[in-house]
C-alpha atoms as a PDB file:
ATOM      1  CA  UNK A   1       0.000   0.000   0.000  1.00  0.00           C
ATOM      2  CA  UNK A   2       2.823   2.279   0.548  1.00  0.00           C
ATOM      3  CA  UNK A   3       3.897   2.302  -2.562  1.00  0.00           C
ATOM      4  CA  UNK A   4       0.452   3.497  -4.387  1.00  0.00           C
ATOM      5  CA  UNK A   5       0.449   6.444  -1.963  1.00  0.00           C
ATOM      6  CA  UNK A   6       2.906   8.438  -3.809  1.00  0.00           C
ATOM      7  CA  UNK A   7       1.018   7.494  -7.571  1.00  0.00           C
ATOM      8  CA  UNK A   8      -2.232   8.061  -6.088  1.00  0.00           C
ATOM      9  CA  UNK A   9      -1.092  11.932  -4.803  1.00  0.00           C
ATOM     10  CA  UNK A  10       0.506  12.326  -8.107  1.00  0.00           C
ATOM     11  CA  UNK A  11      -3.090  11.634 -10.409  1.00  0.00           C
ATOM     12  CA  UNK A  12      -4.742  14.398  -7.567  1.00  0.00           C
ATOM     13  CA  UNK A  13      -2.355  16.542  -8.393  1.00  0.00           C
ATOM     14  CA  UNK A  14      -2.255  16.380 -12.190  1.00  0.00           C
ATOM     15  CA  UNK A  15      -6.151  16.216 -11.864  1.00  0.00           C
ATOM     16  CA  UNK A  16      -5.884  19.750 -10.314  1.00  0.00           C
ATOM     17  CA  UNK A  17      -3.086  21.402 -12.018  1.00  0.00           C
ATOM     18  CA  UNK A  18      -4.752  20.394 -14.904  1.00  0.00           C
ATOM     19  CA  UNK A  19      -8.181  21.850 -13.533  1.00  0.00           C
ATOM     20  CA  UNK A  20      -5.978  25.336 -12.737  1.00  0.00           C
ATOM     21  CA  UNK A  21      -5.026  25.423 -16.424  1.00  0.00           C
ATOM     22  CA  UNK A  22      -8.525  24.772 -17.300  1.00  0.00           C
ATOM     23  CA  UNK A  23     -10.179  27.827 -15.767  1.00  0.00           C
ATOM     24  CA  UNK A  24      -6.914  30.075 -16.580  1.00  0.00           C
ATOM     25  CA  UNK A  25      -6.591  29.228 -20.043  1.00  0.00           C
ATOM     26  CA  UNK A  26      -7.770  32.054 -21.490  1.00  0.00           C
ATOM     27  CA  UNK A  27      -5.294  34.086 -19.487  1.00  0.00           C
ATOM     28  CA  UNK A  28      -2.831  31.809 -20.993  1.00  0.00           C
ATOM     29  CA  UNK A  29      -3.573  32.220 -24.550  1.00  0.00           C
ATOM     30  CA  UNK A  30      -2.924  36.206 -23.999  1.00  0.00           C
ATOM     31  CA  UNK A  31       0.775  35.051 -22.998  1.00  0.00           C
ATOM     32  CA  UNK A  32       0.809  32.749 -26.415  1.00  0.00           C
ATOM     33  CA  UNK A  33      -0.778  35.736 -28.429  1.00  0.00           C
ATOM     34  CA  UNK A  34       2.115  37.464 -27.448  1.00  0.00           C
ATOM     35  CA  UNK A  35       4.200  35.666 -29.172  1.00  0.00           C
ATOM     36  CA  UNK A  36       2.355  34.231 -32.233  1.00  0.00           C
ATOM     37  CA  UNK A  37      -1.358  35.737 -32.443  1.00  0.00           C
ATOM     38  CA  UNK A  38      -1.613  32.693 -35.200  1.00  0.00           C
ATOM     39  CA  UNK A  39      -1.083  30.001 -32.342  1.00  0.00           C
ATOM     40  CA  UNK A  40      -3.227  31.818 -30.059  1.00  0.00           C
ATOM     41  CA  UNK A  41      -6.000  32.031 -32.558  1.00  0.00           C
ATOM     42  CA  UNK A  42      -6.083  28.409 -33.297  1.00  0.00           C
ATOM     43  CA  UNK A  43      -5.795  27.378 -29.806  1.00  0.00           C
ATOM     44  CA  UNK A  44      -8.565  29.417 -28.710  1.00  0.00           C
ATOM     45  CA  UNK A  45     -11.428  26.721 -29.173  1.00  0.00           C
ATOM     46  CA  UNK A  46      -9.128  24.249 -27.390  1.00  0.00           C
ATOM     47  CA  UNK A  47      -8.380  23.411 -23.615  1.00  0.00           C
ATOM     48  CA  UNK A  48      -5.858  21.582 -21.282  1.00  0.00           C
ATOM     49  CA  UNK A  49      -6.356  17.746 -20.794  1.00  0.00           C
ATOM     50  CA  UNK A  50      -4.120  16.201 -18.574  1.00  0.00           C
ATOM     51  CA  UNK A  51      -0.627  16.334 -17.361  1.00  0.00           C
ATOM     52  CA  UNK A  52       2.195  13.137 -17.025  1.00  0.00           C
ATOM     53  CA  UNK A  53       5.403  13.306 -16.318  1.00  0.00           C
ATOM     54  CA  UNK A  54       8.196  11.842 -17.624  1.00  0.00           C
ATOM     55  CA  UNK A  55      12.210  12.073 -16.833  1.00  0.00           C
ATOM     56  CA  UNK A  56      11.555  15.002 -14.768  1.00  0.00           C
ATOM     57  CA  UNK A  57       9.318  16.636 -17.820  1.00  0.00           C
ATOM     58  CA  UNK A  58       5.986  17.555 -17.321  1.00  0.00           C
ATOM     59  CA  UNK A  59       3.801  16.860 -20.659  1.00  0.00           C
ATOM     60  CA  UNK A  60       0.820  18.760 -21.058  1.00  0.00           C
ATOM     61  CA  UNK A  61      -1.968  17.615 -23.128  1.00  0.00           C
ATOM     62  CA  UNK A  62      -3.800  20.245 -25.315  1.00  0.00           C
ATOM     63  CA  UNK A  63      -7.082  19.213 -26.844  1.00  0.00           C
ATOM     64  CA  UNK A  64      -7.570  21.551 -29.973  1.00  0.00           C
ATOM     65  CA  UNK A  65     -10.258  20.324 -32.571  1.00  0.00           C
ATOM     66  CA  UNK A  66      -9.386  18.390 -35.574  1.00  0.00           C
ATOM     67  CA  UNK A  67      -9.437  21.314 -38.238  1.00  0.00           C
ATOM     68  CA  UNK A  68      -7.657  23.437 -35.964  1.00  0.00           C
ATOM     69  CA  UNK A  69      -4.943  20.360 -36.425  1.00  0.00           C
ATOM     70  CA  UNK A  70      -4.913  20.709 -40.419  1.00  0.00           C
ATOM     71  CA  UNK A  71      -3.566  23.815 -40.518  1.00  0.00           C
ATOM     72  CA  UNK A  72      -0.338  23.301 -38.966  1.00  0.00           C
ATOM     73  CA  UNK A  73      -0.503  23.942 -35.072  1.00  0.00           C
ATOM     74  CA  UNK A  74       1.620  20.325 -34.555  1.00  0.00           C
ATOM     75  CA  UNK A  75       5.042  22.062 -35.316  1.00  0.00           C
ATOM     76  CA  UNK A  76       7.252  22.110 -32.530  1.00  0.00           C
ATOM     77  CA  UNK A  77       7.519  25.906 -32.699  1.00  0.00           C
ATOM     78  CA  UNK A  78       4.414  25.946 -31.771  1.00  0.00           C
ATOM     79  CA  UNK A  79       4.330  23.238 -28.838  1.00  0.00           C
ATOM     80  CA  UNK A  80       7.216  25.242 -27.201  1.00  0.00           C
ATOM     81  CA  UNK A  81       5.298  28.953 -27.305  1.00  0.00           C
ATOM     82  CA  UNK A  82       2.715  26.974 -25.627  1.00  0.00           C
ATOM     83  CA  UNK A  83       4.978  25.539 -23.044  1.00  0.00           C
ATOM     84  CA  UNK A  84       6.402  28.650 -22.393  1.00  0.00           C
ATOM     85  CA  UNK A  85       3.537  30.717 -22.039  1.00  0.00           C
ATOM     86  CA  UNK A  86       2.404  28.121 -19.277  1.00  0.00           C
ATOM     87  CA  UNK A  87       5.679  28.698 -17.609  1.00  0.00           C
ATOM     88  CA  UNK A  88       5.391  32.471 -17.699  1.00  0.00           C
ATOM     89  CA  UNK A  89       1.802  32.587 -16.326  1.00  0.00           C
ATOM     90  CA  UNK A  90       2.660  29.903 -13.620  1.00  0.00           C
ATOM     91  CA  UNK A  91       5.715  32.320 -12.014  1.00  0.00           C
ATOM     92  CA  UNK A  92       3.708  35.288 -12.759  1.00  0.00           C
ATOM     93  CA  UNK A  93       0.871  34.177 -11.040  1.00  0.00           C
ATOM     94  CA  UNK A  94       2.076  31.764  -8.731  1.00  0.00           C
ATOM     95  CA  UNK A  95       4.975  32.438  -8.347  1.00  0.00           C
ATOM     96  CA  UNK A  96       5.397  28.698  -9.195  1.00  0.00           C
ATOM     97  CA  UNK A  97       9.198  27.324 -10.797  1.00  0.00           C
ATOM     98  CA  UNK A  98       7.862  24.524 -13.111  1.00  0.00           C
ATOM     99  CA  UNK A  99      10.426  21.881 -14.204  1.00  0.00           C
ATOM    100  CA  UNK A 100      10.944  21.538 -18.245  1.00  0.00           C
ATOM    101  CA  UNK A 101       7.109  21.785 -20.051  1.00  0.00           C
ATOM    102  CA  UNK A 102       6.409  20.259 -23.115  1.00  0.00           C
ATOM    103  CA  UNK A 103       3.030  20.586 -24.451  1.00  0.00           C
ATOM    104  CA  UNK A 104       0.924  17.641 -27.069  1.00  0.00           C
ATOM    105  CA  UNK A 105      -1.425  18.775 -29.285  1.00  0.00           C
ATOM    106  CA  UNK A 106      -4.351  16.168 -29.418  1.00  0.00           C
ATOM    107  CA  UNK A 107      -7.846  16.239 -31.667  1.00  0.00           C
END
């Protein structure tokens, strides 16, 4: 049982970080517009779906629709504006230090 203590913190956490992201995406997106108004644009009909880690890397999952898909928002440009906007709002509003984001763009 000790052992599933740890994983089962870890899911309530990524459950509410994700939630956080949720209701603040929209202040978010002005951090992305920012930088590219055409990521911003596409992502605005889209919204934050879960969180894993891996090696120390938090992945974030972004849920955009399908069309928004087709015209190009899976670049990796793209994925790291995204990751760094998160970053920025998190010590902005937080004042939170977030280890390396990466952000998945899923339909």
């Amino acid at each position: 049982m000790e052992q599933q203590k740890p994983h089962v913190r870890y899911d309530e956490f990524a459950t509410q970080f994700t939630s956080v992201l949720h209701q603040h995406w929209s202040d978010i997106l002005l951090i992305v517009n920012r930088q590219s108004p055409r990521v911003a644009t596409l992502l605005r009909a889209s919204i934050p779906s879960g969180l894993r880690r891996m090696d120390g890397t938090w992945c974030i999952r972004v849920v955009a629709k399908r069309a928004v898909r087709r015209e190009r928002l899976n670049q990796p440009h793209d994925n790291e504006i995204v990751a760094q906007a998160i970053r920025l709002w998190a010590h902005s509003v937080a004042q939170l230090k977030l280890p390396r984001v990466t952000v998945d763009f899923e339909s």
